[in-house]
C-alpha atoms as a PDB file:
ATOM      1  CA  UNK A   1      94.285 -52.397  28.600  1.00  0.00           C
ATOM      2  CA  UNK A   2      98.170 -52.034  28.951  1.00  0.00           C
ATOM      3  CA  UNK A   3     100.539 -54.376  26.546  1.00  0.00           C
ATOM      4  CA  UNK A   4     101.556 -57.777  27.924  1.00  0.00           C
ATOM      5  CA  UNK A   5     104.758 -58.906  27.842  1.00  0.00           C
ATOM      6  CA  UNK A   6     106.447 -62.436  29.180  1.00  0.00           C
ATOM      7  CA  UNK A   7     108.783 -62.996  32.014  1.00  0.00           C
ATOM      8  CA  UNK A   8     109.149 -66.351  30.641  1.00  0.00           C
ATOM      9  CA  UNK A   9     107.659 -68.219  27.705  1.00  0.00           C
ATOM     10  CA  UNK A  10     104.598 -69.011  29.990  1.00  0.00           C
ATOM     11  CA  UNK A  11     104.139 -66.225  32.352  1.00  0.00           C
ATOM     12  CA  UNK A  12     102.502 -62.903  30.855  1.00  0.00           C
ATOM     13  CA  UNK A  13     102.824 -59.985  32.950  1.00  0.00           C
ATOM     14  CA  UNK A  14     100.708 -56.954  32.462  1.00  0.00           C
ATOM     15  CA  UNK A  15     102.648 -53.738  32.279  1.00  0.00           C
ATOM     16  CA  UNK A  16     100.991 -51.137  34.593  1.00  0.00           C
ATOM     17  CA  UNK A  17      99.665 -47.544  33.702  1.00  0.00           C
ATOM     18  CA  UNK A  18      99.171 -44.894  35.624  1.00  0.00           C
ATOM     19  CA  UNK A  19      97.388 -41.855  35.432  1.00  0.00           C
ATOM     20  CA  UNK A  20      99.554 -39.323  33.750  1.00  0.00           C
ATOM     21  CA  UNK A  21      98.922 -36.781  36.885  1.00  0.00           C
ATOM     22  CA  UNK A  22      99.501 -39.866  39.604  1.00  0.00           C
ATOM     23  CA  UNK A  23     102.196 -37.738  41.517  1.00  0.00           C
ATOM     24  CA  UNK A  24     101.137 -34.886  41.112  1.00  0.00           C
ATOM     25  CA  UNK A  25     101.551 -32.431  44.157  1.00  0.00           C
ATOM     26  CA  UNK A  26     104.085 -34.894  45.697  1.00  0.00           C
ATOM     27  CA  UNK A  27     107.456 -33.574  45.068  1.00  0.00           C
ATOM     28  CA  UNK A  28     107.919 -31.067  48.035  1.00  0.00           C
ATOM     29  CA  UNK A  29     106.868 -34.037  50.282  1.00  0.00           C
ATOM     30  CA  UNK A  30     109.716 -35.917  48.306  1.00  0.00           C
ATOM     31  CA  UNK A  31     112.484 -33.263  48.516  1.00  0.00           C
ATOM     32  CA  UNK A  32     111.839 -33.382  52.156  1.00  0.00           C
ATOM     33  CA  UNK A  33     111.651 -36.792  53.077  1.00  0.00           C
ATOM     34  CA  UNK A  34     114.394 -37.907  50.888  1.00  0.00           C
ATOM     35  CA  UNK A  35     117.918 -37.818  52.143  1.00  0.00           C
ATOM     36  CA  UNK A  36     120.862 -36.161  51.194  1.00  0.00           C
ATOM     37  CA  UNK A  37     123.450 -37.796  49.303  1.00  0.00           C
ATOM     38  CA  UNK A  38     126.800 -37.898  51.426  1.00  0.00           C
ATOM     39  CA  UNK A  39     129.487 -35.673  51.155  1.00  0.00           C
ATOM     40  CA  UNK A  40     131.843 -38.276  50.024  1.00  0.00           C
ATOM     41  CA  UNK A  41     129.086 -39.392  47.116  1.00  0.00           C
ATOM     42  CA  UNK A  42     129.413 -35.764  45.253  1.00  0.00           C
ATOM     43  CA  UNK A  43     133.366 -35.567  46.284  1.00  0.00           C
ATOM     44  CA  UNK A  44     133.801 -38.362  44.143  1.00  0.00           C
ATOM     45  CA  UNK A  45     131.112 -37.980  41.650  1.00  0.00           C
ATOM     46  CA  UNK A  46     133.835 -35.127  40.455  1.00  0.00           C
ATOM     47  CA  UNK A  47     137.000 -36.543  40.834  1.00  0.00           C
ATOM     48  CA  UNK A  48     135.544 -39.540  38.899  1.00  0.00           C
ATOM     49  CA  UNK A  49     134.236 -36.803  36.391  1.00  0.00           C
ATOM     50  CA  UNK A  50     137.322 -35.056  35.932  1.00  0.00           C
ATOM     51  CA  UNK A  51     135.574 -31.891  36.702  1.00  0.00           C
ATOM     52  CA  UNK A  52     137.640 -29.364  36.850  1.00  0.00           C
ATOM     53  CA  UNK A  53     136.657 -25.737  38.081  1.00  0.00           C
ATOM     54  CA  UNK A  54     134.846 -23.735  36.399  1.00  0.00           C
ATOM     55  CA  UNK A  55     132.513 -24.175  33.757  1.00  0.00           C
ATOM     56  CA  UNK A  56     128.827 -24.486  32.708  1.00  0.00           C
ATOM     57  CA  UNK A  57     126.395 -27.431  34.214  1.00  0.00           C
ATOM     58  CA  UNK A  58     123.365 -28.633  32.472  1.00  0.00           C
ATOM     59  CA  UNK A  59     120.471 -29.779  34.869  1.00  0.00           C
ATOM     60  CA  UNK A  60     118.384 -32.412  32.921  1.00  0.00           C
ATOM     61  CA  UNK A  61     115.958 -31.612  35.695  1.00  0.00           C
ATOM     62  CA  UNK A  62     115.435 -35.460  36.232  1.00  0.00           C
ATOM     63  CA  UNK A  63     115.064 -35.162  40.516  1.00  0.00           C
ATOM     64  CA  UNK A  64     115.071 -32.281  42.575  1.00  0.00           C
ATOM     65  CA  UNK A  65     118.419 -31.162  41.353  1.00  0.00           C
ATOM     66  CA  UNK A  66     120.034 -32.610  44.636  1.00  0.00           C
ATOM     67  CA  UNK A  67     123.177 -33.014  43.081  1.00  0.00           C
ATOM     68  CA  UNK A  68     122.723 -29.511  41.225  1.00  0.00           C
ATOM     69  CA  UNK A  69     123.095 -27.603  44.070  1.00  0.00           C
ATOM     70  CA  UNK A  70     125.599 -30.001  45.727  1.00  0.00           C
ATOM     71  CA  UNK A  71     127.990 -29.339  43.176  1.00  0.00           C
ATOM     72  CA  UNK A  72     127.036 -26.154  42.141  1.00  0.00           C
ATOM     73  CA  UNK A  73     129.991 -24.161  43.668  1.00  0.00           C
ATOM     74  CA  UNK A  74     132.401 -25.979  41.646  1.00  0.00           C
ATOM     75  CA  UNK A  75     130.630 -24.420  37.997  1.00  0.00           C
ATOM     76  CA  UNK A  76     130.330 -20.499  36.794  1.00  0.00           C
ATOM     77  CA  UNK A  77     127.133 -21.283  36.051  1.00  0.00           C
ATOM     78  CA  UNK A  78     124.105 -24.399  36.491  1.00  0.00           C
END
């Protein structure tokens, strides 16, 4: 049974669980359904950043590394 907890002192809500292979063979449908981020999103993801040529980026590998290979021109090396 998953842990409980309360949206309010009288309301318990069950926290769900999922099977720890529940997505599995889904990403490519994912990466292909999903849409791009705009041009303007990434332009000003680095100005905002202060990114400046050059440089190393670390991929945390938390999506499909979208924004990876958006930016990826402006690093030596991702």
């Amino acid at each position: 049974m998953a842990p409980t907890r309360c949206l309010s002192e009288n309301v318990p809500v069950q926290e769900p669980r999922f099977r720890a292979d529940f997505y599995f063979g889904t990403a490519a449908d994912y990466e292909q359904s999903r849409p791009a981020y705009p041009p303007a999103l990434i332009r000003d993801l680095l100005r905002r950043a202060r990114i400046s040529a050059g440089g190393r980026l670390l991929d945390l590998a938390c999506g499909t590394g979208q924004i990876a290979f958006a930016v990826a021109h402006d690093f030596d090396d991702v």
